[in-house]
Protein backbone atom coordinates (compact mmCIF):
# COMPACT_ATOMS: atom_id res chain seq x y z
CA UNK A 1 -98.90 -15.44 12.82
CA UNK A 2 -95.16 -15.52 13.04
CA UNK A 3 -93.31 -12.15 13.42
CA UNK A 4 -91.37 -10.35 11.06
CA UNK A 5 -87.70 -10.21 11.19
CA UNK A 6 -86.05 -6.55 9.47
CA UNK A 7 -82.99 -7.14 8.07
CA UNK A 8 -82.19 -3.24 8.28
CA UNK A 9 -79.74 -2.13 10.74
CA UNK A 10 -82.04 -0.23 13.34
CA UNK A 11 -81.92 3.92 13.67
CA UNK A 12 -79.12 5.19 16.18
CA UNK A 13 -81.10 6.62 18.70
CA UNK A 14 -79.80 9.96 20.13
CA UNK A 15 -78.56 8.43 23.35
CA UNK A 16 -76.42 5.82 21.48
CA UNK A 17 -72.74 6.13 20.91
CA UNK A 18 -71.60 6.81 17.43
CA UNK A 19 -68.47 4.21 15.91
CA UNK A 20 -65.29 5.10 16.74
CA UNK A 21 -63.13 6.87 13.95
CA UNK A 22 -60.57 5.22 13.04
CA UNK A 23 -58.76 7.82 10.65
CA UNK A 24 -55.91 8.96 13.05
CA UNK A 25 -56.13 11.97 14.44
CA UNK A 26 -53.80 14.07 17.31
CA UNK A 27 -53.85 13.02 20.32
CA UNK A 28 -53.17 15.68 22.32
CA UNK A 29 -50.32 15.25 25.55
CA UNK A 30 -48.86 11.54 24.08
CA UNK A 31 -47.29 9.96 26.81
CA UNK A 32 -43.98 8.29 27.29
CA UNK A 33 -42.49 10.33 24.34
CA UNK A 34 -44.60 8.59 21.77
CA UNK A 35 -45.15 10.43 18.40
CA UNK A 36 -48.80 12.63 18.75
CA UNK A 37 -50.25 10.98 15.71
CA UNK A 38 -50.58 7.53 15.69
CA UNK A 39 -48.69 5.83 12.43
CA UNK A 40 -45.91 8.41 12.55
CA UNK A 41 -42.19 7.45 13.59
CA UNK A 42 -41.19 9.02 16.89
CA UNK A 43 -38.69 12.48 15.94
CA UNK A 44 -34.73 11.45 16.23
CA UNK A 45 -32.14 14.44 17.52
CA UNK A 46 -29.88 12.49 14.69
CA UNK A 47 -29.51 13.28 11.33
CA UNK A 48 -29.03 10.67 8.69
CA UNK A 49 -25.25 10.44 7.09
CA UNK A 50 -24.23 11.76 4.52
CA UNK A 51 -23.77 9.96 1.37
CA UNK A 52 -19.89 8.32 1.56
CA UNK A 53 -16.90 9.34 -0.40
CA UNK A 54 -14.44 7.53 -1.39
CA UNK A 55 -11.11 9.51 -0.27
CA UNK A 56 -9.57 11.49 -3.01
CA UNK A 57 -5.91 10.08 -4.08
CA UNK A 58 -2.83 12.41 -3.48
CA UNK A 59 -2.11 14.49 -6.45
CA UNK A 60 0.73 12.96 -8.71
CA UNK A 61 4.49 13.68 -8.20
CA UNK A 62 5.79 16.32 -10.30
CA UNK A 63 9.49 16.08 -11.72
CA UNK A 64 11.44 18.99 -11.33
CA UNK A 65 14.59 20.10 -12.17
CA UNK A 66 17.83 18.07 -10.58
CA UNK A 67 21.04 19.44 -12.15
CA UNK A 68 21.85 22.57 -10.58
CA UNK A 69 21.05 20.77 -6.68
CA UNK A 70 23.09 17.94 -7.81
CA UNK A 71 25.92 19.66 -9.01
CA UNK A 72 26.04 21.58 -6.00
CA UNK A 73 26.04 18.32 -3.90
CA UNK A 74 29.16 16.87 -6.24
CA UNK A 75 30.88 19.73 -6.19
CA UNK A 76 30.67 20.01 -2.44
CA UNK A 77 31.77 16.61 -2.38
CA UNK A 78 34.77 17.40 -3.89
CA UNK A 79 35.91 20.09 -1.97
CA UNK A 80 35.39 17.87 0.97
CA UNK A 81 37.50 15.59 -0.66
CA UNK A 82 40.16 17.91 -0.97
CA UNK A 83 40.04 18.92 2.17
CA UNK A 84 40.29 15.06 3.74
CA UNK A 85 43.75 14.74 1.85
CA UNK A 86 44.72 18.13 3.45
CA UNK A 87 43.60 16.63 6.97
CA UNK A 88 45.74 13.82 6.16
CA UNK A 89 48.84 15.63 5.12
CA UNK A 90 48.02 17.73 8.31
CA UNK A 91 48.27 14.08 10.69
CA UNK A 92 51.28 13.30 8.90
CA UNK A 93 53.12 16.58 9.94
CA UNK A 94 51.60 16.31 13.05
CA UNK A 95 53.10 12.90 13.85
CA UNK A 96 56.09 13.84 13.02
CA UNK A 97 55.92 16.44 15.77
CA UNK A 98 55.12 14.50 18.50
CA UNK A 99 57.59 11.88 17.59
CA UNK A 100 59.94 14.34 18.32
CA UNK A 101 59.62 14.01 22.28
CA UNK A 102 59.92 10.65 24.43
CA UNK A 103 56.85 8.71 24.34
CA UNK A 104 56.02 8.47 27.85
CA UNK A 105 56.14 12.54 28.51
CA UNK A 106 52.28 13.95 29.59
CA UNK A 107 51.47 15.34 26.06
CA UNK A 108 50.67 19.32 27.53
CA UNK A 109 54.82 19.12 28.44
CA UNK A 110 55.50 19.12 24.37
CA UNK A 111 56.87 22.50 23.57
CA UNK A 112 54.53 23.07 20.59
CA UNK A 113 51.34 21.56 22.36
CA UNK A 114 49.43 24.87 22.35
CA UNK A 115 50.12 25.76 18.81
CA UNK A 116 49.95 21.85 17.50
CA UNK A 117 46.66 21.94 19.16
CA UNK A 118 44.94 25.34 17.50
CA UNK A 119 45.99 24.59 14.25
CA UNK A 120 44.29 21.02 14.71
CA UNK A 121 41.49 22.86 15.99
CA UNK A 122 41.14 25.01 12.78
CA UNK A 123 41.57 22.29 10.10
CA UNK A 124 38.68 20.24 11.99
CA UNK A 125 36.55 22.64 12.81
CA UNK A 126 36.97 23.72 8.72
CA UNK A 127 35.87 20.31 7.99
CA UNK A 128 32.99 20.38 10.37
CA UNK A 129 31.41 22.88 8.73
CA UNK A 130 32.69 21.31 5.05
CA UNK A 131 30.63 18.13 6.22
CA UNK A 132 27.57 19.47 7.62
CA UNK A 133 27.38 21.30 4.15
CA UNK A 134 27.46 18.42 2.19
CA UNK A 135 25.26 16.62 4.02
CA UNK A 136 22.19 19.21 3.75
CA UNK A 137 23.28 18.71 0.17
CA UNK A 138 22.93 15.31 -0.23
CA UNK A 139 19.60 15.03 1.45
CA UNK A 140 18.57 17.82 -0.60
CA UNK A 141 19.36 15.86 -3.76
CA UNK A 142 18.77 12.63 -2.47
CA UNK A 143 15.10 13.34 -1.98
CA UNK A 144 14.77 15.42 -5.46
CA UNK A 145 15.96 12.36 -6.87
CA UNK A 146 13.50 9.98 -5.11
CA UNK A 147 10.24 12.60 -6.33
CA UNK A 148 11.61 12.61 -9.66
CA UNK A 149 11.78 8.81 -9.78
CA UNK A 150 8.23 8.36 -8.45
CA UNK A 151 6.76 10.94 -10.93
CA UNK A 152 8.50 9.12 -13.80
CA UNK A 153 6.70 5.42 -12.47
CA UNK A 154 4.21 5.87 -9.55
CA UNK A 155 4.33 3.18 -6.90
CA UNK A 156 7.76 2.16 -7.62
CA UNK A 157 9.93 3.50 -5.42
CA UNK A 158 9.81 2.59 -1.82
CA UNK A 159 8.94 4.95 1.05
CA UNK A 160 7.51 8.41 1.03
CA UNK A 161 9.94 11.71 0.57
CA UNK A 162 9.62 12.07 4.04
CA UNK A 163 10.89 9.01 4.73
CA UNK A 164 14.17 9.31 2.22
CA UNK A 165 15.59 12.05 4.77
CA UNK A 166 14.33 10.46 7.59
CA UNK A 167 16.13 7.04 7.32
CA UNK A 168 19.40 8.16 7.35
CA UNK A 169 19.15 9.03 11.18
CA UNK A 170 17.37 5.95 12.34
CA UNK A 171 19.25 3.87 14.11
CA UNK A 172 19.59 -0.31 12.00
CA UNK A 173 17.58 1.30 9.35
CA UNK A 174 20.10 3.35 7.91
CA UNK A 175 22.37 0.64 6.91
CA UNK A 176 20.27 -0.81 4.42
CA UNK A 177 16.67 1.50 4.11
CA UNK A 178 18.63 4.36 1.80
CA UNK A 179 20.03 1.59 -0.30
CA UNK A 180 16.68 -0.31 -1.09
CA UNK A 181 15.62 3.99 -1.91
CA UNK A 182 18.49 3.96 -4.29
CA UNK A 183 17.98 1.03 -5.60
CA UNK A 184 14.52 2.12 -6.70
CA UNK A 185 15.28 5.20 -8.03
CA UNK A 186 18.14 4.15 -10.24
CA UNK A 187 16.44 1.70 -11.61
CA UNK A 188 13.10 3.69 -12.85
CA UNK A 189 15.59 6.50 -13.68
CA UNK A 190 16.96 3.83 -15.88
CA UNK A 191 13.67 2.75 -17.40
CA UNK A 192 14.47 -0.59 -16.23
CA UNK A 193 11.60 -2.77 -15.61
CA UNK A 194 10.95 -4.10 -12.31
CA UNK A 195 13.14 -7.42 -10.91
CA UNK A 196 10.13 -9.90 -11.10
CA UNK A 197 7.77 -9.17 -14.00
CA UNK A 198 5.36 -12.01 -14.68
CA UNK A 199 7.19 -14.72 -13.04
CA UNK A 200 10.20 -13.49 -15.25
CA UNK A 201 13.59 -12.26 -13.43
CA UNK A 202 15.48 -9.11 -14.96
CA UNK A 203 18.54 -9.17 -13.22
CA UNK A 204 18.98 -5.43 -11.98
CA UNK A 205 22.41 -3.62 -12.94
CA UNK A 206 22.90 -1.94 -9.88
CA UNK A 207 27.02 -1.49 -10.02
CA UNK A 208 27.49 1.78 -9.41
CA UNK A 209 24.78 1.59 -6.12
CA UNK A 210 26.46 -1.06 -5.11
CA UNK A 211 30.00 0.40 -5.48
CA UNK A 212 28.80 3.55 -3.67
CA UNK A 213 27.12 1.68 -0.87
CA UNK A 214 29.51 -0.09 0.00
CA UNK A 215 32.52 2.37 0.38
CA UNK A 216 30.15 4.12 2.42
CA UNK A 217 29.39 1.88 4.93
CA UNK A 218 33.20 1.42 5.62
CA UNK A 219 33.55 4.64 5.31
CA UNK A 220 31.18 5.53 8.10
CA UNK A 221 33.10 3.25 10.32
CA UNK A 222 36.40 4.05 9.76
CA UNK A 223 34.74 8.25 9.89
CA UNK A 224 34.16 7.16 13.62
CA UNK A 225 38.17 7.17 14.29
CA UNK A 226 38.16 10.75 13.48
CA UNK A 227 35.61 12.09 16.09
CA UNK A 228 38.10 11.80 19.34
CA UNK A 229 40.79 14.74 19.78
CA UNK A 230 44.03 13.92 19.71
CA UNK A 231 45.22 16.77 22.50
CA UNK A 232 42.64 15.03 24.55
CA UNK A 233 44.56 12.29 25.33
CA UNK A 234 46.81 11.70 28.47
CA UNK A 235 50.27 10.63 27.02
CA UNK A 236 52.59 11.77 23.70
CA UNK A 237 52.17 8.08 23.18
CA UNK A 238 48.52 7.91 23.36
CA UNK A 239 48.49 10.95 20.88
CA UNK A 240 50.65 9.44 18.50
CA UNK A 241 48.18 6.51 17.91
CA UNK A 242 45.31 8.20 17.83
CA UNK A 243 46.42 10.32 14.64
CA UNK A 244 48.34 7.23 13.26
CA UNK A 245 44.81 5.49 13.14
CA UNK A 246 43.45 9.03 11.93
CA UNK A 247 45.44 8.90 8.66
CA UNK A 248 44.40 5.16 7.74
CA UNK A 249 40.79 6.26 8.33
CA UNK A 250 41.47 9.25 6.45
CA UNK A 251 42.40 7.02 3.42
CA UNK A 252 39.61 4.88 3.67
CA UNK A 253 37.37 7.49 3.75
CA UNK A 254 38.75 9.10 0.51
CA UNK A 255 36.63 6.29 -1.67
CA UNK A 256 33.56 6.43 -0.25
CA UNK A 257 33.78 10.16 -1.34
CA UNK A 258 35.26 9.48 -4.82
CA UNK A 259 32.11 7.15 -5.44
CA UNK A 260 29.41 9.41 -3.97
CA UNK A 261 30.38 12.06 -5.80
CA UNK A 262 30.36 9.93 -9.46
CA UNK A 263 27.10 8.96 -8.46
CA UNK A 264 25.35 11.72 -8.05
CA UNK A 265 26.75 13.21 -11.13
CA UNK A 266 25.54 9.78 -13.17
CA UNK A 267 22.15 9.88 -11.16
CA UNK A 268 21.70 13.57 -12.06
CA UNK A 269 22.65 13.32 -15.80
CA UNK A 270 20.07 10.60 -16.53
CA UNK A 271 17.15 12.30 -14.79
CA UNK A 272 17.78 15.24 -16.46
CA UNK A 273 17.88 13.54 -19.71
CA UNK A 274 14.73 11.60 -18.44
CA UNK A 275 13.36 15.21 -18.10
CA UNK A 276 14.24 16.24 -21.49
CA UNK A 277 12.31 12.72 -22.95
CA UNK A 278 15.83 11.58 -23.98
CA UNK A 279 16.07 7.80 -23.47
């Protein structure tokens, strides 16, 4: 008779070890820095990033007022024009002076060196301090204008503020950066629409910039001539050509101040009226 075969798993007897568990459990002293449960990510000293922000745009440009710091700057630019004729009426008399002795004489041997030479002292030093006047003025106003213009057309006028006062004193850059700022505020001041607007060309009216610009570029130069001190120089005749080329710089210069101070007033008339809504 052939045995039977049980199909039932047989009892566990006591000495037999049970299945291992396989739910995880702790594991206690987890070596090598591993995580103590098993499934788990290992802990991380670094926190996750926040969520990123897009950075928040610069508030707008606010237009403010113009005409009192322009007429200020005008003004000042005519009394500096007043007093460059007097400065040239001044090297005219003074000529005349020097004339008065041979040519080849060591200038301290003229008679009237000492007072010829404080009285030239005074009417420059005057003008000095008429000059660095006008030009805290004209930065002042120069950069009103250019936040004015960019609060009447965002993104339309070159440079930052910053960069309107800054130009003027860099070296190459201030023969031409200031006039591409002027440009650019005249023109949205104007309400003119840009030079190239869909492949269209508005031809910019720019004379009075232009006018401006230009007288004072040769007016800088020829301003140059009237740095050196006459009563520095060696001879009577050496003295006599420095202040002859002194009053021909002196004339040139007289422009350049004629047309900066028209501009300003025309540049300060329309943004105020631009202020106002007027067209």
């Amino acid at each position: 008779m052939s045995p039977t075969v049980s199909l039932r798993p047989p009892e566990p007897t006591p000495n037999q070890v049970p299945a291992p568990n396989l739910v995880p459990t702790a594991r206690q002293g987890a070596p090598y820095g591993h995580s103590a449960v098993w499934g788990q990510a290992p802990p991380s000293p670094y926190q996750p990033l926040p969520p990123y922000r897009m950075p928040e745009a610069p508030p707008p440009e606010e237009a403010r007022p113009i005409r009192l710091l322009g007429t200020l700057t005008w003004v000042m630019l005519l009394v500096l024009l007043a007093w460059s004729a007097v400065s040239i009426l001044f090297r005219f008399f003074l000529d005349g002076e020097l004339s008065r002795e041979p040519d080849d004489w060591p200038l301290a041997t003229h008679p009237d060196y000492a007072s010829l030479k404080d009285s030239s002292q005074l009417v420059d030093g005057f003008g000095g301090v008429l000059f660095v006047c006008t030009v805290v003025l004209w930065l002042s106003w120069f950069r009103r204008a250019r936040r004015n213009a960019a609060a009447f057309e965002p993104g339309r006028v070159r440079y930052s503020p910053a960069m309107a006062l800054a130009v003027w004193f860099i070296p190459i850059c201030n023969f031409f950066m200031p006039k591409q700022i002027a440009n650019d505020v005249w023109a949205v001041t104007r309400a003119e629409p840009p030079e190239w607007l869909h492949g269209v060309r508005y031809p910019p009216r720019r004379g009075l910039v232009n006018g401006w610009w230009s007288t004072w570029l040769v007016g800088f130069y020829f301003g140059l001539f009237l740095l050196p001190s006459w009563h520095g120089e060696a001879t009577i005749d050496r003295a006599e050509g420095l202040v002859s080329v002194q009053i021909i710089s002196g004339f040139v210069t007289l422009p350049a101040i004629i047309v900066a101070a028209v501009f300003v007033a025309r540049l300060t008339t329309l943004q105020e009226k631009r202020l106002r809504g007027g067209s």
